[in-house]
PDB file of N, CA and C in Angstrom:
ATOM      1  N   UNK A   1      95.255 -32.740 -18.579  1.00  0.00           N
ATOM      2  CA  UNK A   1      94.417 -33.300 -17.551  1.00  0.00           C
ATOM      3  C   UNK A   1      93.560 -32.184 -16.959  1.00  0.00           C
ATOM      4  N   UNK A   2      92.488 -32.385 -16.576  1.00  0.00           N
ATOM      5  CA  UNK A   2      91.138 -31.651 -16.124  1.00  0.00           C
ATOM      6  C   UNK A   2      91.349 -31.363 -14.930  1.00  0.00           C
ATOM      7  N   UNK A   3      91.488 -30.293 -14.121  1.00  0.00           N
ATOM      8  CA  UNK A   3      91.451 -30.014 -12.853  1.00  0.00           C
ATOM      9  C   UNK A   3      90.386 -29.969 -12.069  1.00  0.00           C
ATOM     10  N   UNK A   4      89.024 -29.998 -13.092  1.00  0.00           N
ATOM     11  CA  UNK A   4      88.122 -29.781 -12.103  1.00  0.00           C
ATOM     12  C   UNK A   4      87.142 -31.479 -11.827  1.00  0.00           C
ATOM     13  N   UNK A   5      86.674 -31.451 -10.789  1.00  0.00           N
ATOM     14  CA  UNK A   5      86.148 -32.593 -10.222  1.00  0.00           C
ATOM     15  C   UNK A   5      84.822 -32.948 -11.399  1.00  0.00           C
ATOM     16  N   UNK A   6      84.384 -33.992 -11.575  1.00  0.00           N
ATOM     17  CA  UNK A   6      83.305 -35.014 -12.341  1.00  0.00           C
ATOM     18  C   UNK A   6      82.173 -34.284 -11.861  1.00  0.00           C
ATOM     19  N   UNK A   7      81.783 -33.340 -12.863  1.00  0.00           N
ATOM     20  CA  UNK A   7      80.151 -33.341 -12.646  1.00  0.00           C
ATOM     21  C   UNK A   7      79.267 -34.641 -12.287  1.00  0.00           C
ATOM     22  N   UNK A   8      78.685 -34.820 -10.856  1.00  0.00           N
ATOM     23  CA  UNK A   8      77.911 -36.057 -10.513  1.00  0.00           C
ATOM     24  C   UNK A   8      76.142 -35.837 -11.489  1.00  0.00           C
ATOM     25  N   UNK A   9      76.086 -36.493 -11.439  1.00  0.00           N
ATOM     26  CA  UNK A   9      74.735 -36.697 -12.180  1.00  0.00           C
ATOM     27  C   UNK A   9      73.552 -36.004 -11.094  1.00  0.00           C
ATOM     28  N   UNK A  10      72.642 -35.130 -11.901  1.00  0.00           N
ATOM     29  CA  UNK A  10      71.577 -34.734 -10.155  1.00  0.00           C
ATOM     30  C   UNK A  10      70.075 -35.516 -10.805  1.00  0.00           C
ATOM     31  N   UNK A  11      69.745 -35.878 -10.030  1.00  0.00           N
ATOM     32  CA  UNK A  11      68.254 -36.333 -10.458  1.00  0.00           C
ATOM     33  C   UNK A  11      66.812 -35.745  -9.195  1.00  0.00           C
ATOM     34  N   UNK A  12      66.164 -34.531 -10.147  1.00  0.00           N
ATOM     35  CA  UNK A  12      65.374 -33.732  -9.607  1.00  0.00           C
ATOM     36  C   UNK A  12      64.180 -34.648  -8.779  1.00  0.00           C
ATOM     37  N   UNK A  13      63.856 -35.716  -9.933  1.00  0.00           N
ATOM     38  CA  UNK A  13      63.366 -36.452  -9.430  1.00  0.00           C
ATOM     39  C   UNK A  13      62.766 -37.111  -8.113  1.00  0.00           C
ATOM     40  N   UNK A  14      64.925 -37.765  -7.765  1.00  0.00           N
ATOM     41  CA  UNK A  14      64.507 -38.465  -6.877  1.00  0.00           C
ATOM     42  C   UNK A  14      64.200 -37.473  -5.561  1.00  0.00           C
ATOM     43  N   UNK A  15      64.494 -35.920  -5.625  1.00  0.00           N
ATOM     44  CA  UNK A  15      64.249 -35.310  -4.215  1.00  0.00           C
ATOM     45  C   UNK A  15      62.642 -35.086  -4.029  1.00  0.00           C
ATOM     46  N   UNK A  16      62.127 -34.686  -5.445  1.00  0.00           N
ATOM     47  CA  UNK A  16      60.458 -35.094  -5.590  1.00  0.00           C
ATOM     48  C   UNK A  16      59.980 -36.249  -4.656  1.00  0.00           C
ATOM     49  N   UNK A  17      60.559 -37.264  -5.035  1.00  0.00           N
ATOM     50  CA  UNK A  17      59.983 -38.487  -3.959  1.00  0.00           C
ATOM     51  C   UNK A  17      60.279 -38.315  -2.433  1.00  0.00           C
ATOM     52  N   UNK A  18      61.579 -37.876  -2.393  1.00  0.00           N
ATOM     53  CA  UNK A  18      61.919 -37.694  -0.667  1.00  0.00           C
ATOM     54  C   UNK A  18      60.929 -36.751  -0.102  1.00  0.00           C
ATOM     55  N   UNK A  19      60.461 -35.572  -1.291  1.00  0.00           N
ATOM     56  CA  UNK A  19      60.024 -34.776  -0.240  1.00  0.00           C
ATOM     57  C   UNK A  19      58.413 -35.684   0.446  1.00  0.00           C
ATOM     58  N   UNK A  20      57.647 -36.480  -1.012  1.00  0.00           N
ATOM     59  CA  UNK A  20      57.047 -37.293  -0.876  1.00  0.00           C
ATOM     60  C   UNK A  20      56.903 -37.884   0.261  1.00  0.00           C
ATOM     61  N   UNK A  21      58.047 -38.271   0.830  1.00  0.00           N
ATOM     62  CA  UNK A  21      58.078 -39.768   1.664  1.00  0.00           C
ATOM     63  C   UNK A  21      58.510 -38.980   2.957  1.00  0.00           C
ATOM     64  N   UNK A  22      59.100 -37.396   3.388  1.00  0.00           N
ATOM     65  CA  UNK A  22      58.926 -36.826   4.487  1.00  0.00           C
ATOM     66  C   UNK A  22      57.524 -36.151   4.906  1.00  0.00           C
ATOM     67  N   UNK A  23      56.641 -36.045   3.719  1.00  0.00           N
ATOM     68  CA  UNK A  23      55.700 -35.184   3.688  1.00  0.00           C
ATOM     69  C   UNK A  23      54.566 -36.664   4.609  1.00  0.00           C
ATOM     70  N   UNK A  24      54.820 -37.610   3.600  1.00  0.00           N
ATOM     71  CA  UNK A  24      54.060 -38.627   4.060  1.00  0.00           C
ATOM     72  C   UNK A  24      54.189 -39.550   5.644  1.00  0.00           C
ATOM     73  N   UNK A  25      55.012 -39.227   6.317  1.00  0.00           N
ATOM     74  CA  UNK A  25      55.827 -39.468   7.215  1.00  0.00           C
ATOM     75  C   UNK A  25      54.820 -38.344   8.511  1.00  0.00           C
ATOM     76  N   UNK A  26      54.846 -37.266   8.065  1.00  0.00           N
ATOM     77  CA  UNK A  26      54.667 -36.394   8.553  1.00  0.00           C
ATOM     78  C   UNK A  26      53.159 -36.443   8.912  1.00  0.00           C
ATOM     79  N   UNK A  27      52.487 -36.799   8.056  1.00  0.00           N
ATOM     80  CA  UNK A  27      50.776 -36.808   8.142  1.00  0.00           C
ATOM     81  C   UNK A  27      50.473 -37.259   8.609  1.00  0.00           C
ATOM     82  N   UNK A  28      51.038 -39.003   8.941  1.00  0.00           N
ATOM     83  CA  UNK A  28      50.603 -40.384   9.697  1.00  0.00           C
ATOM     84  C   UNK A  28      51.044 -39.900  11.027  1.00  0.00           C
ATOM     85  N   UNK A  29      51.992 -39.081  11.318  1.00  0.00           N
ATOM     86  CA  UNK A  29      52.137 -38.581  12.688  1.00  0.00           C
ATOM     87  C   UNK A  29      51.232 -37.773  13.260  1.00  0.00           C
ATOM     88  N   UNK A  30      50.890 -36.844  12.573  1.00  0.00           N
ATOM     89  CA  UNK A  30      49.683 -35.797  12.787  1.00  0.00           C
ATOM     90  C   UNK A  30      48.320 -36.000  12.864  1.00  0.00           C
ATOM     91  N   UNK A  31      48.114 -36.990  11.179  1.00  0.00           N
ATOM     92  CA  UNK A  31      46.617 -37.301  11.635  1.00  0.00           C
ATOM     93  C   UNK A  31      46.497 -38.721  11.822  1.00  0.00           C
ATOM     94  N   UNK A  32      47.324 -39.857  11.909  1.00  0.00           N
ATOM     95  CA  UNK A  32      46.733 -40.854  12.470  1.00  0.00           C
ATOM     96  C   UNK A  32      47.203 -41.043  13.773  1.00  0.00           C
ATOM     97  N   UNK A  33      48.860 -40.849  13.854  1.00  0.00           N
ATOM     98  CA  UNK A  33      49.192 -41.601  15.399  1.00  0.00           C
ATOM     99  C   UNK A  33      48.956 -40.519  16.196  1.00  0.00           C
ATOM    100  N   UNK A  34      49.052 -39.256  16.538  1.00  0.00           N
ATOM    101  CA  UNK A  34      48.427 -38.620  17.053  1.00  0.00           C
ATOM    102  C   UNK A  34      47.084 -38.576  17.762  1.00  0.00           C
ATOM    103  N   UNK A  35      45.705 -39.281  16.786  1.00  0.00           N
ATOM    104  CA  UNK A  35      44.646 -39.021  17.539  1.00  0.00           C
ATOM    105  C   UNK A  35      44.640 -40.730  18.155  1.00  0.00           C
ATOM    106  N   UNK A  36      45.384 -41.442  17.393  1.00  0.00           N
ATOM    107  CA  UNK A  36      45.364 -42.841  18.094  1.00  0.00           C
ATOM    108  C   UNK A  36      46.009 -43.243  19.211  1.00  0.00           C
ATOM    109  N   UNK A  37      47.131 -41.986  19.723  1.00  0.00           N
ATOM    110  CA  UNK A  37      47.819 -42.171  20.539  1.00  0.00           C
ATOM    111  C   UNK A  37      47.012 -41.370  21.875  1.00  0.00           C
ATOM    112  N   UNK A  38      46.447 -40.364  21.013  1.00  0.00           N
ATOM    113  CA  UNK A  38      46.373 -38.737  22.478  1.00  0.00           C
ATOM    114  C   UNK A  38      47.148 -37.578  22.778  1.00  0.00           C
ATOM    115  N   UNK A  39      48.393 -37.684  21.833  1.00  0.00           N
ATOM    116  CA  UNK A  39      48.968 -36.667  22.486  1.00  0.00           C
ATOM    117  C   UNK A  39      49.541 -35.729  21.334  1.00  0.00           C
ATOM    118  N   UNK A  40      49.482 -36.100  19.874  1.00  0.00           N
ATOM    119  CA  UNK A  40      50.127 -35.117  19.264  1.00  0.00           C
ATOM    120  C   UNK A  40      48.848 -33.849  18.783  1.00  0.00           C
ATOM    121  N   UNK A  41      47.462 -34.514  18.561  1.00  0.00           N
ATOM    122  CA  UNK A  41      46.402 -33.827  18.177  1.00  0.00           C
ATOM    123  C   UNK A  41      45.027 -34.328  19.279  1.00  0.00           C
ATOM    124  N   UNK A  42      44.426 -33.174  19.701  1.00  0.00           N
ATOM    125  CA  UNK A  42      43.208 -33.087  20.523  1.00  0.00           C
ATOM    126  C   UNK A  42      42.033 -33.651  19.597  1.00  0.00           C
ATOM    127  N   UNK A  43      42.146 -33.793  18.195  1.00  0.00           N
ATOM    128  CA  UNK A  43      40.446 -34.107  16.981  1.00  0.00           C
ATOM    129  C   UNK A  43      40.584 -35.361  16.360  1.00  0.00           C
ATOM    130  N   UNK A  44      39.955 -35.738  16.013  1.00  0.00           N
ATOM    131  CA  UNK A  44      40.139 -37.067  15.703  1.00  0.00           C
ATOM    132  C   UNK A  44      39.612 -36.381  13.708  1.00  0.00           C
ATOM    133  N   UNK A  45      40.499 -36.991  13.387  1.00  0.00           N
ATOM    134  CA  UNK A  45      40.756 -36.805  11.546  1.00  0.00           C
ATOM    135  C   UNK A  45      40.363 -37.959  10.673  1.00  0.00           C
ATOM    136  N   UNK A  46      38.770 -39.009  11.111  1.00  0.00           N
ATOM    137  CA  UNK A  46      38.568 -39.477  10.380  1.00  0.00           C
ATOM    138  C   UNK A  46      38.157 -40.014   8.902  1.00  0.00           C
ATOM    139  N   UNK A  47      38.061 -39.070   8.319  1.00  0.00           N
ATOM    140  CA  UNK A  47      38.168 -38.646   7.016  1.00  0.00           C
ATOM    141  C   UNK A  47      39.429 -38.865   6.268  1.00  0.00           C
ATOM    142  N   UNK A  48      40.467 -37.894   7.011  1.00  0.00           N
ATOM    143  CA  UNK A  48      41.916 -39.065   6.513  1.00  0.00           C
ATOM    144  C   UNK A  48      42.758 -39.498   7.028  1.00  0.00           C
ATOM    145  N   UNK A  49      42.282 -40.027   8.100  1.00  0.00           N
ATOM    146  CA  UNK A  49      43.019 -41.292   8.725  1.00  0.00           C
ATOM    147  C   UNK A  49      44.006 -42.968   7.480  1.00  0.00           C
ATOM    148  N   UNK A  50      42.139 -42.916   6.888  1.00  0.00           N
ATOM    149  CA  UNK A  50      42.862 -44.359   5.806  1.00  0.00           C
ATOM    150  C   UNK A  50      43.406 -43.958   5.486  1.00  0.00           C
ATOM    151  N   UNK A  51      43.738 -42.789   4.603  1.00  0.00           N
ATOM    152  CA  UNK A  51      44.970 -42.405   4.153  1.00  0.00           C
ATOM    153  C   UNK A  51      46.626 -42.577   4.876  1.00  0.00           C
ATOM    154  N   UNK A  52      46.452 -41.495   5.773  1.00  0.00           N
ATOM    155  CA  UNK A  52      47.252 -41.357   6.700  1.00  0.00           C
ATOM    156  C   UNK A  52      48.009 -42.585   7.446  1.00  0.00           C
ATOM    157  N   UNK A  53      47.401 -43.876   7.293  1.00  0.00           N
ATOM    158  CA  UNK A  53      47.762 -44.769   7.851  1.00  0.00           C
ATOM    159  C   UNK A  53      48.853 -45.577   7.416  1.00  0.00           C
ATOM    160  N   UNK A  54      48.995 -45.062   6.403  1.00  0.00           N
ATOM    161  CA  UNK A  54      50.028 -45.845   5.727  1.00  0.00           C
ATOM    162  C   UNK A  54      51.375 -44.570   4.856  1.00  0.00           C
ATOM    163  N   UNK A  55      51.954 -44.006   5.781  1.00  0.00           N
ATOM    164  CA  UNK A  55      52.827 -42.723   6.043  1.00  0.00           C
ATOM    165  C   UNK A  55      53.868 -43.041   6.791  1.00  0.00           C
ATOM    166  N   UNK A  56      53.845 -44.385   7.421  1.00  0.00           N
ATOM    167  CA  UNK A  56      55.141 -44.996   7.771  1.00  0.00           C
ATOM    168  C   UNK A  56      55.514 -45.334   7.135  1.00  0.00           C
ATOM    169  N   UNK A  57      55.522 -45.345   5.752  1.00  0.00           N
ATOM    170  CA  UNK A  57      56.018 -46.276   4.895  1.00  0.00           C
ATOM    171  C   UNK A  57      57.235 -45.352   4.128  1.00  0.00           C
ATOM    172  N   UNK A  58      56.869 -43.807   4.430  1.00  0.00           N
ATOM    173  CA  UNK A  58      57.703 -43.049   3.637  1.00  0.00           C
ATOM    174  C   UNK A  58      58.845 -43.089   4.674  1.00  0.00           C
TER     175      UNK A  58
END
């Protein structure tokens, strides 16, 4: 019998996407709710806002 524990499976992948979906998370805070709110950024980032707008999703 094997003493040592089950190599789990790693998938590089899926941390690719997380970083994805914190990165994207991160932008919609900065450049959309921020200038839509007032308080996280003083400029308004309309250029990538459309983008940005959809960064809650990550």
């Amino acid at each position: 019998m094997d003493a040592r524990p089950a190599r789990q499976d790693y998938i590089a992948t899926l941390d690719l996407l997380r970083l994805a979906a914190a990165l994207a998370v991160v932008f919609f805070h900065y450049f959309f709710r921020g200038p839509a709110a007032g308080d996280l950024a003083d400029g308004s980032f309309a250029d990538v806002a459309p983008i940005a707008i959809y960064g809650y999703l990550g």
